[in-house]
C-alpha atoms as a PDB file:
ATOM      1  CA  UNK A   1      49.795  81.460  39.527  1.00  0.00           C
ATOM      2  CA  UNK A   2      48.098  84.089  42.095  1.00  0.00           C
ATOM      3  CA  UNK A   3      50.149  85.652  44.761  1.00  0.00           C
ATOM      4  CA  UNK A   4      49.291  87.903  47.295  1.00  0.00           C
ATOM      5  CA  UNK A   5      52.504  89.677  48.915  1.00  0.00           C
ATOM      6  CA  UNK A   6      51.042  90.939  52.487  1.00  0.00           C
ATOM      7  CA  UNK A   7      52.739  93.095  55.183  1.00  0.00           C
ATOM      8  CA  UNK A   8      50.810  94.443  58.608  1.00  0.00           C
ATOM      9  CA  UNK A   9      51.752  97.229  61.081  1.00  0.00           C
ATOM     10  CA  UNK A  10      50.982  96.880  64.450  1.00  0.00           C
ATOM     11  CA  UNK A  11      50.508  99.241  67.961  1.00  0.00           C
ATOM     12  CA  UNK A  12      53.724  96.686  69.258  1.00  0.00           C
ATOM     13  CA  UNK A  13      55.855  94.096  69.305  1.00  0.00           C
ATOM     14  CA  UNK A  14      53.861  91.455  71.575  1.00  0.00           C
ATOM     15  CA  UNK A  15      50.554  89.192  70.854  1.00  0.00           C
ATOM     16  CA  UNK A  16      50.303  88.376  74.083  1.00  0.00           C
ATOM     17  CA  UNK A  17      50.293  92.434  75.330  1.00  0.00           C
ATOM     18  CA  UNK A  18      46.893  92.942  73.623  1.00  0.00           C
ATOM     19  CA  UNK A  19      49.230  94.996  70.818  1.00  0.00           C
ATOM     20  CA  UNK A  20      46.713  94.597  67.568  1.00  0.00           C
ATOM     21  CA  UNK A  21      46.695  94.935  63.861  1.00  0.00           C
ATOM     22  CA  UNK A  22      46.333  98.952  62.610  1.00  0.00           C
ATOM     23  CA  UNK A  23      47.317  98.789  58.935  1.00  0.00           C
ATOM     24  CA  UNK A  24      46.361  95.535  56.521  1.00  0.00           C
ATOM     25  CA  UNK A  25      48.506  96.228  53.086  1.00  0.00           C
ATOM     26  CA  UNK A  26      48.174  93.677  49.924  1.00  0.00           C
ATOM     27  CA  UNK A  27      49.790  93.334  46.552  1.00  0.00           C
ATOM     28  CA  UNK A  28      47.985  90.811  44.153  1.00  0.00           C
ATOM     29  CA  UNK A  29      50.606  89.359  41.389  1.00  0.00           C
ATOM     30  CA  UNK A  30      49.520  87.312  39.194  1.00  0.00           C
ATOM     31  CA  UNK A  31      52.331  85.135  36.658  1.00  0.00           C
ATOM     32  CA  UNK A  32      54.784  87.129  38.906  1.00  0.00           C
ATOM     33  CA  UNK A  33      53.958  90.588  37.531  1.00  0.00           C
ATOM     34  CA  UNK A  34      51.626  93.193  39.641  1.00  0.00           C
ATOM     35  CA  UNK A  35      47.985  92.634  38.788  1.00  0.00           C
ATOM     36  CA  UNK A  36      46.671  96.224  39.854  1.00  0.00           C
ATOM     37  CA  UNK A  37      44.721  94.548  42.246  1.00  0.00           C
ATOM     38  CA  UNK A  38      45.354  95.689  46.092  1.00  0.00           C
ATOM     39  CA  UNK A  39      43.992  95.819  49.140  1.00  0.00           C
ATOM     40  CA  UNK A  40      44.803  98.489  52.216  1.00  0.00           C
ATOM     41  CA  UNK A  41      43.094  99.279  55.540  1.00  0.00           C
ATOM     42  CA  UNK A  42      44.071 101.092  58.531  1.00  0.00           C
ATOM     43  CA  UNK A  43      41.977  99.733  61.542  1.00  0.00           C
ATOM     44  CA  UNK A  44      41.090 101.070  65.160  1.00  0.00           C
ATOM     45  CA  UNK A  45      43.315  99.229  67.331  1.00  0.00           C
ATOM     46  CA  UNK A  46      40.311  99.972  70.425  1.00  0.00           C
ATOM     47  CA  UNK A  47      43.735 100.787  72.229  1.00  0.00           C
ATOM     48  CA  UNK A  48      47.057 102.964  72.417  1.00  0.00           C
ATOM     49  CA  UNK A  49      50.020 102.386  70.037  1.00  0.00           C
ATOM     50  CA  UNK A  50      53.195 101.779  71.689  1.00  0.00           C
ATOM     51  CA  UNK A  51      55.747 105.046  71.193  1.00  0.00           C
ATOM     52  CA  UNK A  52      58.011 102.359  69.835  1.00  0.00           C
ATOM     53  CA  UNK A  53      56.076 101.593  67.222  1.00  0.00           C
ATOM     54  CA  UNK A  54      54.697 104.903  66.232  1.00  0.00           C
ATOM     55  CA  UNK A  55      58.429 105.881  65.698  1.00  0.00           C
ATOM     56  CA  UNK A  56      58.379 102.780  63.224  1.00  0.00           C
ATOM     57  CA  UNK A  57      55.513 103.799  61.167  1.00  0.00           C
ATOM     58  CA  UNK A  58      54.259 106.462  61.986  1.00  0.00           C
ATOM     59  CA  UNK A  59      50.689 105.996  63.159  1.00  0.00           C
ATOM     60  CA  UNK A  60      49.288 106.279  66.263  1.00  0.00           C
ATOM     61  CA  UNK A  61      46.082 105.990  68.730  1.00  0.00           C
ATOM     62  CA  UNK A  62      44.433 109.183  67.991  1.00  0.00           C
ATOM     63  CA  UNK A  63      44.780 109.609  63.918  1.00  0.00           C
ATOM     64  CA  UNK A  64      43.152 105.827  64.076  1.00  0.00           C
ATOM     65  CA  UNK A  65      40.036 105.829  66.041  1.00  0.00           C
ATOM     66  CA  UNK A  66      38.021 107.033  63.181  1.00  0.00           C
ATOM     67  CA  UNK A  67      39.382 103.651  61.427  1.00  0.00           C
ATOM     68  CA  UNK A  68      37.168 100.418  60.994  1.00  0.00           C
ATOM     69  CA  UNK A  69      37.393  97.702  63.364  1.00  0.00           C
ATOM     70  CA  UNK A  70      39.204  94.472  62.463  1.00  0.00           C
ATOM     71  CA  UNK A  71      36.091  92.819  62.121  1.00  0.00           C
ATOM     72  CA  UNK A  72      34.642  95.197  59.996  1.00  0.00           C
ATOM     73  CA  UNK A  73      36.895  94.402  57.356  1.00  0.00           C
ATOM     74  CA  UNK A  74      37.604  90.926  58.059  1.00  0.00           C
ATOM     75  CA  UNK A  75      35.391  89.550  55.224  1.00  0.00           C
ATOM     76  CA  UNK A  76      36.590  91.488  52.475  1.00  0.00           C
ATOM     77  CA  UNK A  77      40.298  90.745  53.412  1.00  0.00           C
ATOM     78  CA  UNK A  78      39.627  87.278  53.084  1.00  0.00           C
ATOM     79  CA  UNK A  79      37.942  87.315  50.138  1.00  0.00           C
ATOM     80  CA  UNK A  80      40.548  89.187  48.268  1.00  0.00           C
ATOM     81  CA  UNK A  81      43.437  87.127  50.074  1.00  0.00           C
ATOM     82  CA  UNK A  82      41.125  83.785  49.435  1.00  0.00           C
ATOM     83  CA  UNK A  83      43.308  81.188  46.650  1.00  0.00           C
ATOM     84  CA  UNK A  84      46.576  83.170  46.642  1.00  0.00           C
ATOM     85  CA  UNK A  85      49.628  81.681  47.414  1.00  0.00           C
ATOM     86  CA  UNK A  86      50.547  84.599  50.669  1.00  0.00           C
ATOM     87  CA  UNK A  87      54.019  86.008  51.012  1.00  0.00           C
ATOM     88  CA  UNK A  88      54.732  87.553  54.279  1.00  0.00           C
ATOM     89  CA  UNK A  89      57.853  89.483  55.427  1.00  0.00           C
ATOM     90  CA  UNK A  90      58.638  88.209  58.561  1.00  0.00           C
ATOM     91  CA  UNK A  91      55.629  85.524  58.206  1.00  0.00           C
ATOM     92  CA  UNK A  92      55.478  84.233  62.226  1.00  0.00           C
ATOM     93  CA  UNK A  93      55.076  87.649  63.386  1.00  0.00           C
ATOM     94  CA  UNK A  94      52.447  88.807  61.299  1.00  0.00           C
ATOM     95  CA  UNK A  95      50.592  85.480  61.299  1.00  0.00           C
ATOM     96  CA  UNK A  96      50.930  85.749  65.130  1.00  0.00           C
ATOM     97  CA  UNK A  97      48.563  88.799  64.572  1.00  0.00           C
ATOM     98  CA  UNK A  98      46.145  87.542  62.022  1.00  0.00           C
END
């Protein structure tokens, strides 16, 4: 059985703000044990990152305009994420992103 255990950071708290994905991070597991297989990103939000956040993880506006756009990577995300069964800390609000 394939896995992929997925987690995002964002510039905020709310969808519906224009806050965006920066950071894509994925764990493949495959019988339950760590394949070696990951994928990680850090994307150009085309926008600031909320001071709230930034004190979360860290990131923020200017050390991620040199980053890819979403789209950019979009593709190869779902490729690698394509078949898995997904586990998502705190699924809604990440989905709510992706």
């Amino acid at each position: 059985m394939r896995y992929v255990v997925l987690d995002t950071e964002t510039t905020g708290l709310r969808v519906e703000e224009g806050n965006r994905v920066i950071e894509l991070g994925c764990v493949e597991m495959v019988n339950r044990r760590p394949s070696g297989r990951q994928f990680h990103r850090l994307l150009n939000p085309q926008r600031e990152v909320e001071v709230g956040a930034t004190e979360v993880h860290g990131f923020t506006w200017d050390g991620l305009q040199s980053e890819p756009l979403f789209e950019e990577v979009a593709e190869e995300f779902l490729a690698f994420v394509r078949g898995a069964h997904l586990l998502i800390h705190n699924a809604p609000f990440d989905l709510g992103f992706l």
